[in-house]
N, C-alpha and C. Protein backbone atom coordinates (compact mmCIF):
# COMPACT_ATOMS: atom_id res chain seq x y z
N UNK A 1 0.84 -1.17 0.00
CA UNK A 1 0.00 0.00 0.00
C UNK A 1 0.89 1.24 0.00
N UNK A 2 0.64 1.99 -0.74
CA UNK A 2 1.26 3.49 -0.81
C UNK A 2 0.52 3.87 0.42
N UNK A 3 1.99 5.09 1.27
CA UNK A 3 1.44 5.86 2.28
C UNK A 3 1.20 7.12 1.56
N UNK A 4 -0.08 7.68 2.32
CA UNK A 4 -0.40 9.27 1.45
C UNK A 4 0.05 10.54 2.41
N UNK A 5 0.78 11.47 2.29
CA UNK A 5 0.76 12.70 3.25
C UNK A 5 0.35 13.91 2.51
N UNK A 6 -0.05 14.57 3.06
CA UNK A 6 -0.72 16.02 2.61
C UNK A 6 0.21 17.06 2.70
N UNK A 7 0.24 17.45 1.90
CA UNK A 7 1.42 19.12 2.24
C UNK A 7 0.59 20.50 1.95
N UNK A 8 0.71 21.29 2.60
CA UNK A 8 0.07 22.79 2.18
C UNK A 8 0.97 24.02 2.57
N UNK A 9 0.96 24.33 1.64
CA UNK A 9 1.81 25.88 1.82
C UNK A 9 0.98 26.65 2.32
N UNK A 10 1.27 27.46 3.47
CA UNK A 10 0.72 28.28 4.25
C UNK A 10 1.87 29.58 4.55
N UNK A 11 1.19 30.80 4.85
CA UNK A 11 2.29 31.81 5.18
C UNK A 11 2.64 32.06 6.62
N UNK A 12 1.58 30.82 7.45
CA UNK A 12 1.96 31.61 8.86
C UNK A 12 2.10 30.25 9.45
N UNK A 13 3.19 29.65 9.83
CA UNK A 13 2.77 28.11 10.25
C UNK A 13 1.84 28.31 11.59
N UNK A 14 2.50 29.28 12.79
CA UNK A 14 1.50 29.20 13.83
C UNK A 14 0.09 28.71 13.90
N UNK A 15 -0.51 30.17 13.20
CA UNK A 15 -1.35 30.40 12.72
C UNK A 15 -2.18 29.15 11.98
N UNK A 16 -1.15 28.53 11.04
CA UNK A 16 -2.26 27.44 10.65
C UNK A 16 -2.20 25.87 11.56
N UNK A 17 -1.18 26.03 12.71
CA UNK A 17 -1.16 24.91 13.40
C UNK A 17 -2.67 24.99 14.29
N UNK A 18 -2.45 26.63 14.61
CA UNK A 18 -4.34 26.91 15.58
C UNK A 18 -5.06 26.67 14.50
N UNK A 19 -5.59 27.13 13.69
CA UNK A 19 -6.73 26.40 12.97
C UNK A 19 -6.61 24.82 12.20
N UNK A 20 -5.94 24.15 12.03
CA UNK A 20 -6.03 22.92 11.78
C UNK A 20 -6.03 21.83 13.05
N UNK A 21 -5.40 22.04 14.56
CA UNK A 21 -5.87 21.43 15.48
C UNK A 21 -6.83 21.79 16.18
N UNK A 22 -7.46 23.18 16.37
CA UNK A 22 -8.03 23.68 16.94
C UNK A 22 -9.87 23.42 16.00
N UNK A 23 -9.29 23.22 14.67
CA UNK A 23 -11.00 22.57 13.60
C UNK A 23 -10.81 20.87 14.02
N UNK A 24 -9.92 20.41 13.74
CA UNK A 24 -9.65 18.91 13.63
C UNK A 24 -9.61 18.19 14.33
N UNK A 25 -9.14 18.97 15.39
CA UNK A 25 -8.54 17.84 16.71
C UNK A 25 -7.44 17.37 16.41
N UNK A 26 -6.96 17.86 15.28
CA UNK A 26 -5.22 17.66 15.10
C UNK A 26 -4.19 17.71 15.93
N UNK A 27 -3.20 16.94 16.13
CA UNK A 27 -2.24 16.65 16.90
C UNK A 27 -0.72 17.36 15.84
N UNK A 28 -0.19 18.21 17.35
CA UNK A 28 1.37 18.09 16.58
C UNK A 28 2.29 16.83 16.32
N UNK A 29 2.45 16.78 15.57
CA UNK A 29 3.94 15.21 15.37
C UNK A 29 5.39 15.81 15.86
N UNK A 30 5.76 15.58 14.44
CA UNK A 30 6.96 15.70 14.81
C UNK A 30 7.51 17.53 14.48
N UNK A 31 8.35 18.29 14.57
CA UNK A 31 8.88 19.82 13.95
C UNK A 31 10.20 19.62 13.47
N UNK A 32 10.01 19.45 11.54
CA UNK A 32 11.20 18.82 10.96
C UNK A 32 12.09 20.25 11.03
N UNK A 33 11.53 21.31 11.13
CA UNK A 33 12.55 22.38 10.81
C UNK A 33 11.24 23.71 11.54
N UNK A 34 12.05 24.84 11.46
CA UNK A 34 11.13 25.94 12.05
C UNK A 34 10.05 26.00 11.03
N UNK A 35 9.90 25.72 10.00
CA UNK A 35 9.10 25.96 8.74
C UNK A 35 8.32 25.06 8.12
N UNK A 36 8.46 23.97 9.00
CA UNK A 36 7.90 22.29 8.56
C UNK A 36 7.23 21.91 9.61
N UNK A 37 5.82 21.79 10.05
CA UNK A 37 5.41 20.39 11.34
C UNK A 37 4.64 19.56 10.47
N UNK A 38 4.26 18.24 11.14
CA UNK A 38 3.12 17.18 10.84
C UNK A 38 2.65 17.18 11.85
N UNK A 39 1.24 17.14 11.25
CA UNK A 39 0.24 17.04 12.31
C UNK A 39 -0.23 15.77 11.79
N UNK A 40 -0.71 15.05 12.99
CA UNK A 40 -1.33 13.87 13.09
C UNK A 40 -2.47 13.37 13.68
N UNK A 41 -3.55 12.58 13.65
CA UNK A 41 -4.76 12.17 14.23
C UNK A 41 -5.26 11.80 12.71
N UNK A 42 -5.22 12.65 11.57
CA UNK A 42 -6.23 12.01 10.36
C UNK A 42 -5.86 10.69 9.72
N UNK A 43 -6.77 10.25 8.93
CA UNK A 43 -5.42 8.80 8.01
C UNK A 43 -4.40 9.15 7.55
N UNK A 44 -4.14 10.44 7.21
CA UNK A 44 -2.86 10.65 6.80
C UNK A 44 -2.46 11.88 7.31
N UNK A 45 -1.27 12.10 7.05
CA UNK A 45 -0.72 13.12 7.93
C UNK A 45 -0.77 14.39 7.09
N UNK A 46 -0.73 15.36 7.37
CA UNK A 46 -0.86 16.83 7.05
C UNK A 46 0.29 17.46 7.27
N UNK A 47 1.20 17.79 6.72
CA UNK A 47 2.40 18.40 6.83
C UNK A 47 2.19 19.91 6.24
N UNK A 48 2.38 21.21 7.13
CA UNK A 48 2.23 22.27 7.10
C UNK A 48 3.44 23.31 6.91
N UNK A 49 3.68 23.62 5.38
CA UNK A 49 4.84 24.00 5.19
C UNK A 49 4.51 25.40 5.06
N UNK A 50 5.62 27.03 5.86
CA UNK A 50 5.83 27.76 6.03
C UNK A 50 6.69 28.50 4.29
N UNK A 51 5.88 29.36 3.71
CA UNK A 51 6.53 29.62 2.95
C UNK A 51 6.27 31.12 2.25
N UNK A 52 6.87 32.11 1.67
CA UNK A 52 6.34 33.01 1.36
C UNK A 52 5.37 34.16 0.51
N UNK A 53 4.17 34.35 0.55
CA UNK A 53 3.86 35.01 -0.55
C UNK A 53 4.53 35.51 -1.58
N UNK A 54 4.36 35.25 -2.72
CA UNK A 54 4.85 35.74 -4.06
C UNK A 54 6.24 34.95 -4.14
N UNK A 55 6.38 33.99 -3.51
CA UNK A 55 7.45 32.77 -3.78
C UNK A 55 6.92 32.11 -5.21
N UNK A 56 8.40 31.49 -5.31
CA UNK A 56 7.98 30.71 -6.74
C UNK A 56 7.30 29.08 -5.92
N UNK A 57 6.51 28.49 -6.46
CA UNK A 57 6.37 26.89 -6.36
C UNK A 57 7.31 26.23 -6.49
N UNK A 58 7.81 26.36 -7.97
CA UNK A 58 8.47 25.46 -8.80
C UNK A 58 9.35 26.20 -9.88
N UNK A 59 10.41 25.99 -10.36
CA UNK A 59 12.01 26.64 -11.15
C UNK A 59 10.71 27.12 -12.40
N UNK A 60 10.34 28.22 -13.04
CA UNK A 60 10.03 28.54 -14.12
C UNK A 60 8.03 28.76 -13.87
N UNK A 61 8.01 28.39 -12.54
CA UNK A 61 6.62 28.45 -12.60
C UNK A 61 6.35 29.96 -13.16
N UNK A 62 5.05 30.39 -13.44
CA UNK A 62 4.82 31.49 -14.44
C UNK A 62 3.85 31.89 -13.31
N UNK A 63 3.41 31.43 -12.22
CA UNK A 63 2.38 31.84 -11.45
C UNK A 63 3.19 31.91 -10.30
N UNK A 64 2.86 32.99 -8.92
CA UNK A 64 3.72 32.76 -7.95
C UNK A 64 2.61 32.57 -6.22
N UNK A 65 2.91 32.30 -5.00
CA UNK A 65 2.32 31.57 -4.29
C UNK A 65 1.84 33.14 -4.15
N UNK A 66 0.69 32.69 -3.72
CA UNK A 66 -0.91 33.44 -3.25
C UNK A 66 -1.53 32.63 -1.91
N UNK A 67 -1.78 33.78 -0.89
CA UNK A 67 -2.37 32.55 0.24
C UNK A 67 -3.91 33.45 0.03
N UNK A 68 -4.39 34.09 -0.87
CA UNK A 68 -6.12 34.39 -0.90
C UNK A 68 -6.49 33.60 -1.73
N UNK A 69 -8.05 33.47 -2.06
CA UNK A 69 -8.41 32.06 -2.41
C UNK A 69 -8.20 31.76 -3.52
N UNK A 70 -7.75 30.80 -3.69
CA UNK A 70 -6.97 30.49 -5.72
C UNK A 70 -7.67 28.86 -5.85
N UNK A 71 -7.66 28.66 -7.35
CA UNK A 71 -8.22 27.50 -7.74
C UNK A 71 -7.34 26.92 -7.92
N UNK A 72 -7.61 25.45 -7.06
CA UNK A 72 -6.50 24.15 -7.25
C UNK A 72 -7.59 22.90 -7.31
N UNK A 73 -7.22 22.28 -8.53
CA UNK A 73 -7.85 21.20 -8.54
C UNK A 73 -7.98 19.86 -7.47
N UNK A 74 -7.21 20.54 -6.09
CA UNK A 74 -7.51 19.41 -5.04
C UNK A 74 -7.69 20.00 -4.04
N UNK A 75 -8.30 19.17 -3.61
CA UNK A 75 -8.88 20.08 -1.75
C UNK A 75 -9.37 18.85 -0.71
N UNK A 76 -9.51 19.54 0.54
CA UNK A 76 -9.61 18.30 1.44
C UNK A 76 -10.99 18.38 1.98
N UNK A 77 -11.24 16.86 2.18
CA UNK A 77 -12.45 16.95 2.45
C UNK A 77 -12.59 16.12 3.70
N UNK A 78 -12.92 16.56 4.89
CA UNK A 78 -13.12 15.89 6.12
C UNK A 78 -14.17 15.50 6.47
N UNK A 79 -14.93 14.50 6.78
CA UNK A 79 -16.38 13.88 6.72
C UNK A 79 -16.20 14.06 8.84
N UNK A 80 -17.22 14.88 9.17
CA UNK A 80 -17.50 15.24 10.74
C UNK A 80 -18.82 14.79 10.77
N UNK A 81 -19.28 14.45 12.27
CA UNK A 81 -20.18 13.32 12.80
C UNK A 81 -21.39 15.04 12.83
N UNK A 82 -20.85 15.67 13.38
CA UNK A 82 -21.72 16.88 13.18
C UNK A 82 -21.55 18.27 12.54
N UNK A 83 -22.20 18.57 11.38
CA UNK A 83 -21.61 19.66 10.17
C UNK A 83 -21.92 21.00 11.28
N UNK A 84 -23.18 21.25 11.82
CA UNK A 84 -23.46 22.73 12.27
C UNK A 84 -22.12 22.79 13.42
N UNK A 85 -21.66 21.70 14.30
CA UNK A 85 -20.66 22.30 15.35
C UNK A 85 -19.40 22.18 14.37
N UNK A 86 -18.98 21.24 13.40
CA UNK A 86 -17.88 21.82 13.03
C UNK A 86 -17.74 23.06 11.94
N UNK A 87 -18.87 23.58 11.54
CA UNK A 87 -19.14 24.31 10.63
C UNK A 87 -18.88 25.77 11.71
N UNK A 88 -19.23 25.76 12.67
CA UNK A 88 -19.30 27.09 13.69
C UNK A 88 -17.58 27.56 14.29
N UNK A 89 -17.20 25.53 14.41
CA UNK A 89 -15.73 25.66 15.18
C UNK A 89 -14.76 26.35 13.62
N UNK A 90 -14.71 26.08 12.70
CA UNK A 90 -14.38 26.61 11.68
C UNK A 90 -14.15 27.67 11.15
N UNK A 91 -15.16 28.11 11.21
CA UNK A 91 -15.78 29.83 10.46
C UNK A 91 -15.09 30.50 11.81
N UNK A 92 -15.25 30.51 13.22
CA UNK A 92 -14.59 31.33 14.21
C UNK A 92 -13.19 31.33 14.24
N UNK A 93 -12.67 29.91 13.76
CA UNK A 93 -11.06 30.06 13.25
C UNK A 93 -10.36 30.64 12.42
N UNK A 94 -11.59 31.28 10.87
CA UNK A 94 -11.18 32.03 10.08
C UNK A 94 -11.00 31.38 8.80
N UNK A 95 -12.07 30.16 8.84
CA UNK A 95 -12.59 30.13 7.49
C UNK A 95 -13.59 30.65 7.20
N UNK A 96 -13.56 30.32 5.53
CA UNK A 96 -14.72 30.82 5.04
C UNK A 96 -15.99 30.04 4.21
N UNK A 97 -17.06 30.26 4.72
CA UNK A 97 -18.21 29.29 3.43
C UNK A 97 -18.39 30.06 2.54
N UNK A 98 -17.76 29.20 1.29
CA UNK A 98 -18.39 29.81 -0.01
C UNK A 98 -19.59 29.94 -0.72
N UNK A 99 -20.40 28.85 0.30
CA UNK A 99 -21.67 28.77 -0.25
C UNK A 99 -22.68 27.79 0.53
N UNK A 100 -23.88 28.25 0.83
CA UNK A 100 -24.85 27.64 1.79
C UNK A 100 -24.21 25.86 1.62
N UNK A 101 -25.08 25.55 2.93
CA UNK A 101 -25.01 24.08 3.47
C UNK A 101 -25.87 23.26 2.27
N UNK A 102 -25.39 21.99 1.73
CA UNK A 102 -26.34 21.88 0.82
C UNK A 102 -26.55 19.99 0.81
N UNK A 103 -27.70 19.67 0.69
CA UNK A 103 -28.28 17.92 1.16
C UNK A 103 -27.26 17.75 -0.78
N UNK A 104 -27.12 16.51 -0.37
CA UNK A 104 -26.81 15.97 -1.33
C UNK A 104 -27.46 13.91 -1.11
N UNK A 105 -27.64 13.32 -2.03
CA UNK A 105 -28.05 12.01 -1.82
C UNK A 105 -27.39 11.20 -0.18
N UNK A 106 -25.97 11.14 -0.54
CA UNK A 106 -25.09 10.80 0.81
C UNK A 106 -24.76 11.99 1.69
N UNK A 107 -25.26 12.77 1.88
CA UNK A 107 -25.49 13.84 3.41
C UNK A 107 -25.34 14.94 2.91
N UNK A 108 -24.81 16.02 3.59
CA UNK A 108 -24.91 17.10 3.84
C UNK A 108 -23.45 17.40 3.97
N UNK A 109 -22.91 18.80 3.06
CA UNK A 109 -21.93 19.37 2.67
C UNK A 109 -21.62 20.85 2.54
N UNK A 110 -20.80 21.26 3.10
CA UNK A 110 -20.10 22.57 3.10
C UNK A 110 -18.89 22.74 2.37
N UNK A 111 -18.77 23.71 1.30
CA UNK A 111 -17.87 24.35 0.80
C UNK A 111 -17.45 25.54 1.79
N UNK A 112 -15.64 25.27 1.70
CA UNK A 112 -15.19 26.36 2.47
C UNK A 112 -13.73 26.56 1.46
N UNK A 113 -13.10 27.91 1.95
CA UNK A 113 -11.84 27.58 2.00
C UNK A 113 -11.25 27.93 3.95
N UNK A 114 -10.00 26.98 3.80
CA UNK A 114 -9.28 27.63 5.35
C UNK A 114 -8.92 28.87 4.99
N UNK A 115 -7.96 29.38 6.09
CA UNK A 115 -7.75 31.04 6.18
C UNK A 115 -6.03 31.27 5.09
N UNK A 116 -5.96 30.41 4.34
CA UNK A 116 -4.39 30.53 3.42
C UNK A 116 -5.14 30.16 1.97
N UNK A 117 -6.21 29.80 1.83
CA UNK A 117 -6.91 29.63 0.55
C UNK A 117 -7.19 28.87 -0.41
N UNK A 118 -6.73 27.56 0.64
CA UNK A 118 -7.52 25.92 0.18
C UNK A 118 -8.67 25.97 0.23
N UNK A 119 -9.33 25.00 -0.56
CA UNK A 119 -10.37 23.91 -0.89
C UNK A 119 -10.70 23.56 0.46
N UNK A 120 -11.74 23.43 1.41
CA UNK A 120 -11.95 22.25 2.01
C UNK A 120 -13.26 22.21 2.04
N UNK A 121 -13.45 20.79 2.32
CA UNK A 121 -15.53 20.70 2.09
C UNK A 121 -15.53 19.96 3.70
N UNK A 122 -16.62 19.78 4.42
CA UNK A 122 -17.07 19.22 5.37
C UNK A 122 -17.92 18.76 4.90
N UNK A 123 -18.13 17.25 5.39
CA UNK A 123 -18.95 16.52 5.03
C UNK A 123 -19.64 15.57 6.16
N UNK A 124 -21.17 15.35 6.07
CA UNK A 124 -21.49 15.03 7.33
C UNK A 124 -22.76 13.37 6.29
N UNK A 125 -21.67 12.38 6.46
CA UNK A 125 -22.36 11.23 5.53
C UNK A 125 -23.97 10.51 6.13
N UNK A 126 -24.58 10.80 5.67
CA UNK A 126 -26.00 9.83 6.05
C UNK A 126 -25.85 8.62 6.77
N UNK A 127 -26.92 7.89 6.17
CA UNK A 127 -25.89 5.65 6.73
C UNK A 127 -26.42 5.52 5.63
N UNK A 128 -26.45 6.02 4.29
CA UNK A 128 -26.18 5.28 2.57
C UNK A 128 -24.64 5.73 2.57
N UNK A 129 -24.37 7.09 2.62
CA UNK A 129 -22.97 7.61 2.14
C UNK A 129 -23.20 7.47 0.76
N UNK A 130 -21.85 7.13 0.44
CA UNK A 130 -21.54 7.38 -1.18
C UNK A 130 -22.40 6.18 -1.63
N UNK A 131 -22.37 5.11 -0.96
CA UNK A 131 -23.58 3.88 -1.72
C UNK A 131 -24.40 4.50 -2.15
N UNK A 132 -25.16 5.28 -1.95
CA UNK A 132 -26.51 6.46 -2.47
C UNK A 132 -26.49 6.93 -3.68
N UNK A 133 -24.92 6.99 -4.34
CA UNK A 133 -24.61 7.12 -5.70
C UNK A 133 -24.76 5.93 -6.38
N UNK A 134 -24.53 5.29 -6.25
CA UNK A 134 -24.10 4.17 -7.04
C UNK A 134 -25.81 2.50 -7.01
């Protein structure tokens, strides 16, 4: 089995260590460097990398890092036992909903981004879940 870890560029590590344990119940791991932690408790680990606005990504990238909200074709999606309390613990940490709470076949879903300008959805699964699709 491949192990999966998550990485996100963020501009303030503090800052995003309080809102990702403080939404999640995330745990600190290990602190590979002043500019690197993993946090741990999810299936996979979340590694929160410190880096600077208007940095490059990558040697020649043509776009440069932005922490307001930008489109990336991946985002995280955390399935919580209750959407209105984690939807409240959230938004007071300094995310944002992009758009009302909305039923879908397998439960109920929130579009957000966190406060650096990811993707994340909350998701609160029925007892079909995704079977409800299919």
């Amino acid at each position: 089995m491949i192990n999966l870890r998550i990485c996100l560029d963020v501009d303030n590590l503090e800052r995003a260590i309080a809102f990702y344990t403080g939404a999640f119940e995330l745990k600190v791991g290990r602190r590979f460097d002043q500019k690197w932690v993993e946090l741990i408790g999810a299936q996979a680990p979340i590694d929160l990398l410190e880096t600077k606005e208007g940095s490059s990504p990558f040697t020649g990238a043509t776009a440069l890092r932005t922490f307001e909200r930008h489109w990336c074709p991946v985002h995280l999606d955390f399935v919580v036992a209750d959407l209105e309390k984690m939807l409240s613990t959230i938004l007071a940490l300094g995310a944002k909903l992009e758009r009302p709470v909305r039923e879908e076949p397998y439960g109920r879903l929130a579009n957000l981004a966190d406060p650096f300008g990811h993707g994340i959805c909350l998701l609160q699964m029925n007892e079909r879940g995704y079977d409800a699709l299919v």
